[in-house]
C-alpha atoms as a PDB file:
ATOM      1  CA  UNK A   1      -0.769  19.850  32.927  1.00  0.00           C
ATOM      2  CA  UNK A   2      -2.807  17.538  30.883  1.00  0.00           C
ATOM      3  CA  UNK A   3      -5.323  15.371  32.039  1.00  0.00           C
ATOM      4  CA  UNK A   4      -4.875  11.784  32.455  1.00  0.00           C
ATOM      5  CA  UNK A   5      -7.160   9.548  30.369  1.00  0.00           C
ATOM      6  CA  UNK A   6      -8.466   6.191  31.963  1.00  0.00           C
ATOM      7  CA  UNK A   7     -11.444   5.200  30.257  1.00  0.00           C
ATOM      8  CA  UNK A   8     -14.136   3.257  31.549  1.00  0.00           C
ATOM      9  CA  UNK A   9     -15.645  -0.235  30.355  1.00  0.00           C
ATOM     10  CA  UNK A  10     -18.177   1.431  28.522  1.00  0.00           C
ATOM     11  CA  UNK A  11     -15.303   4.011  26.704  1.00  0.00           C
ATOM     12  CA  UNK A  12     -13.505   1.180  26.384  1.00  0.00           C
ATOM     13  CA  UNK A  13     -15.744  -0.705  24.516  1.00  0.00           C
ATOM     14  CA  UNK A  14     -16.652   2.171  22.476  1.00  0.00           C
ATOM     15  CA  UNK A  15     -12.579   2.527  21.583  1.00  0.00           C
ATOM     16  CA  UNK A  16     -12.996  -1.427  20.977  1.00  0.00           C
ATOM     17  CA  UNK A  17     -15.498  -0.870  18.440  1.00  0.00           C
ATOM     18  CA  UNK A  18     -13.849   1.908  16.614  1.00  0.00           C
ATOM     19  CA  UNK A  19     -10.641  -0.106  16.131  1.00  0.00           C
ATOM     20  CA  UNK A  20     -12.459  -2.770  14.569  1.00  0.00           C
ATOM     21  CA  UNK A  21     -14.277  -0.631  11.879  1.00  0.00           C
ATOM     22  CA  UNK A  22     -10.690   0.630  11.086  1.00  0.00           C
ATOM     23  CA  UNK A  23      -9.307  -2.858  10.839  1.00  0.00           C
ATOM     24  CA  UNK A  24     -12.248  -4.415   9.124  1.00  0.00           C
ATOM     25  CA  UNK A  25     -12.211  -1.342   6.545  1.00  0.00           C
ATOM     26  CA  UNK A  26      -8.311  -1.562   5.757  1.00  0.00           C
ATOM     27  CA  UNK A  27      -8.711  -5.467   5.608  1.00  0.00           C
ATOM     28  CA  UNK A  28     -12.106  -4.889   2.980  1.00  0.00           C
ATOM     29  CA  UNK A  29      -9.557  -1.861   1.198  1.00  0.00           C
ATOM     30  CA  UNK A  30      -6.620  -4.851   0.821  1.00  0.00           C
ATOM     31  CA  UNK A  31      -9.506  -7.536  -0.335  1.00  0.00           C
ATOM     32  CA  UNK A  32     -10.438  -5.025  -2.767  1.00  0.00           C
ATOM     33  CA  UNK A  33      -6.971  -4.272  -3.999  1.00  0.00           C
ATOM     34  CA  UNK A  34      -6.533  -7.959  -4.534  1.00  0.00           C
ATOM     35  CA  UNK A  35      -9.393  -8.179  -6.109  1.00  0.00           C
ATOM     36  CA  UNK A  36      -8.999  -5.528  -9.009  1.00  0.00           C
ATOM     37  CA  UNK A  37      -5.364  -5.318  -9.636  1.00  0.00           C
ATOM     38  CA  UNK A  38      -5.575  -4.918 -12.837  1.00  0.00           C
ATOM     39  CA  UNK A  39      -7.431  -2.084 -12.911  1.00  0.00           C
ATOM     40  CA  UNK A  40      -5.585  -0.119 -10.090  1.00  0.00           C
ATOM     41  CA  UNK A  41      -1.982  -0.496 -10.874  1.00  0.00           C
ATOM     42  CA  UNK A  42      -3.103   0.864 -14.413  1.00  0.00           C
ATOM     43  CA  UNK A  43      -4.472   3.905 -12.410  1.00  0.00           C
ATOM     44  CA  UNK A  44      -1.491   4.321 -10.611  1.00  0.00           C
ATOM     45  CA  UNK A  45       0.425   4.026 -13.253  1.00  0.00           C
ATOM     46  CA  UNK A  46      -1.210   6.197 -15.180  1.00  0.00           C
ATOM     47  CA  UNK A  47      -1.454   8.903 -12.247  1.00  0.00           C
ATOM     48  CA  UNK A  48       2.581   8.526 -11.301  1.00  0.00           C
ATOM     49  CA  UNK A  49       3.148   9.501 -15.036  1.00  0.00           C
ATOM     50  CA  UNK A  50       0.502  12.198 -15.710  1.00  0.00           C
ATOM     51  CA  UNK A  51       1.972  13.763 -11.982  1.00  0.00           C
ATOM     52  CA  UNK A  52       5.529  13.974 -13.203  1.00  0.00           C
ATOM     53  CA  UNK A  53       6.106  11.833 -10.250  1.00  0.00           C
ATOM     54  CA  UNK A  54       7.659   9.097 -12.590  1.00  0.00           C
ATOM     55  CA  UNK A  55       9.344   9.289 -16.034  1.00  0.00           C
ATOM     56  CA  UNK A  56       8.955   6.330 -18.098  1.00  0.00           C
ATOM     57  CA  UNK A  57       9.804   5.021 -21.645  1.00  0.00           C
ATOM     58  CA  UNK A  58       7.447   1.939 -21.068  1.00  0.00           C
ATOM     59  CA  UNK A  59       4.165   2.444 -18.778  1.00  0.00           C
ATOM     60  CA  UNK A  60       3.293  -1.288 -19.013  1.00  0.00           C
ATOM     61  CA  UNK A  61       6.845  -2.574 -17.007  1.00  0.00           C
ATOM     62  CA  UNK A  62       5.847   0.189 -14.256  1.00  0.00           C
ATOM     63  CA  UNK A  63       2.512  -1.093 -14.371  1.00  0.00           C
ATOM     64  CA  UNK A  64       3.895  -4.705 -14.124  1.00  0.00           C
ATOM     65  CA  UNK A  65       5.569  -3.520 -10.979  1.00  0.00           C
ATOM     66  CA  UNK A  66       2.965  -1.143  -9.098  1.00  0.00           C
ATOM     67  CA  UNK A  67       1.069  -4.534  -9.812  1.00  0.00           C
ATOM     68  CA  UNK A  68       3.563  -6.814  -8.072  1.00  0.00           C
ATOM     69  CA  UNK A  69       3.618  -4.511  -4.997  1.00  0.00           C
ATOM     70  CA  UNK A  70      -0.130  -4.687  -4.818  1.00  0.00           C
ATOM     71  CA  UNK A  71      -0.069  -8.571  -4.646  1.00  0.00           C
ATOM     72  CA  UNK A  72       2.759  -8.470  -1.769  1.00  0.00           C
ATOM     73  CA  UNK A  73       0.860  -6.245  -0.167  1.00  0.00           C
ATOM     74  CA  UNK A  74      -2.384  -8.666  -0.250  1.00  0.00           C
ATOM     75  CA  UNK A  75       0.145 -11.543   0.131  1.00  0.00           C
ATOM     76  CA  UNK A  76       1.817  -9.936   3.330  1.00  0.00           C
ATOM     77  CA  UNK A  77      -1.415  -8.935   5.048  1.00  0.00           C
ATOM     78  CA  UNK A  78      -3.216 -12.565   4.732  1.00  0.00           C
ATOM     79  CA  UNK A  79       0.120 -14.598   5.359  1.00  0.00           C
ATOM     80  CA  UNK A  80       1.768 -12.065   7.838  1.00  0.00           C
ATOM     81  CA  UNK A  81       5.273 -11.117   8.022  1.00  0.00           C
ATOM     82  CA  UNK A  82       7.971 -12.930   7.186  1.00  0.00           C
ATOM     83  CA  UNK A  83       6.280 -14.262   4.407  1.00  0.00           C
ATOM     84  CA  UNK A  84       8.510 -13.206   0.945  1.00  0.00           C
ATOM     85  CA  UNK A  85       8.661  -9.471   1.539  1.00  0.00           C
ATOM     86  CA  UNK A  86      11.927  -8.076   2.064  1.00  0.00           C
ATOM     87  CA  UNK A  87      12.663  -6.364   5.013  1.00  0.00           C
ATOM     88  CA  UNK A  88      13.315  -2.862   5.131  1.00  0.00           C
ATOM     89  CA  UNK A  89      12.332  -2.080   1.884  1.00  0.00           C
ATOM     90  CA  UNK A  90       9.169  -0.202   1.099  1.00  0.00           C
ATOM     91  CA  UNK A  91       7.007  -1.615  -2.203  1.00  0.00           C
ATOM     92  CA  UNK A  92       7.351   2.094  -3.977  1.00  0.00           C
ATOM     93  CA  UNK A  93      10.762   2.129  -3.550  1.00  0.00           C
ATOM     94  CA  UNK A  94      11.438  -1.102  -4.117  1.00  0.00           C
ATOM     95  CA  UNK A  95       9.426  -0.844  -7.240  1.00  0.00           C
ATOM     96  CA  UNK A  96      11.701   2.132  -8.527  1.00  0.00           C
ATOM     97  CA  UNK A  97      15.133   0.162  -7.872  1.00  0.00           C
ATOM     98  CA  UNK A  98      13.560  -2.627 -10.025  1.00  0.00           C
ATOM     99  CA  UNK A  99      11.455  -0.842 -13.155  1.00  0.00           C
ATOM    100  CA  UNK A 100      13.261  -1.240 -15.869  1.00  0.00           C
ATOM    101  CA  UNK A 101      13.194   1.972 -17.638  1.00  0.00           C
ATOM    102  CA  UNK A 102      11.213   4.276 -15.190  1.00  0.00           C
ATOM    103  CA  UNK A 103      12.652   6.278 -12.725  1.00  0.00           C
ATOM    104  CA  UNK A 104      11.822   8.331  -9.928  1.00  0.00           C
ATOM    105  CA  UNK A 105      11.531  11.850 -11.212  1.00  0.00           C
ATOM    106  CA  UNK A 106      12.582  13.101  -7.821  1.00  0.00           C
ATOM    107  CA  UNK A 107      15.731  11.310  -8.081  1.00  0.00           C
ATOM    108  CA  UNK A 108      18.588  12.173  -9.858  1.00  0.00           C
END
């Protein structure tokens, strides 16, 4: 039987502290991200391809669209939900349903 954990104030502030170095690192990743699209949507792009992950004719409309989900992610994390992002719908997938000429290699 496993042992039930009740932590303490001082584990619980430890736990505290941890949680906030994950949340201020994934909120200084996003900033980042925002910051340099550009430059990482081209990297993506250029990754999805050289993986055989994607098959393209034109690498600048998937890189028009990895872009676009990079700014609704920033957009979505410092306006919250609701805000313009469909729900249900994932940015990679949505991205492949709206490329025009690339396609999901691992789709038929």
């Amino acid at each position: 039987m496993g042992k039930i954990f009740r932590p303490s104030s001082r584990e619980a502030k430890i736990l505290s502290r941890i949680e906030s170095s994950k949340e201020y690192a994934r909120r200084k990743g996003i900033e980042s991200a925002r910051d340099h699209v550009e430059p990482l949507s081209n990297a993506i792009a250029m990754k999805l391809i050289e993986s055989h992950l994607v098959e393209t004719t034109n690498k600048n409309v998937l890189e028009e669209e990895i872009a676009k989900c990079i700014k609704n992610l920033s957009h979505y994390h410092f306006h919250g939900p609701g805000s313009d992002i469909r729900a249900g719908q994932s940015g990679m997938a949505k991205m492949a349903r709206s490329a025009r000429g690339a396609k999901p290699a691992y789709f038929p």
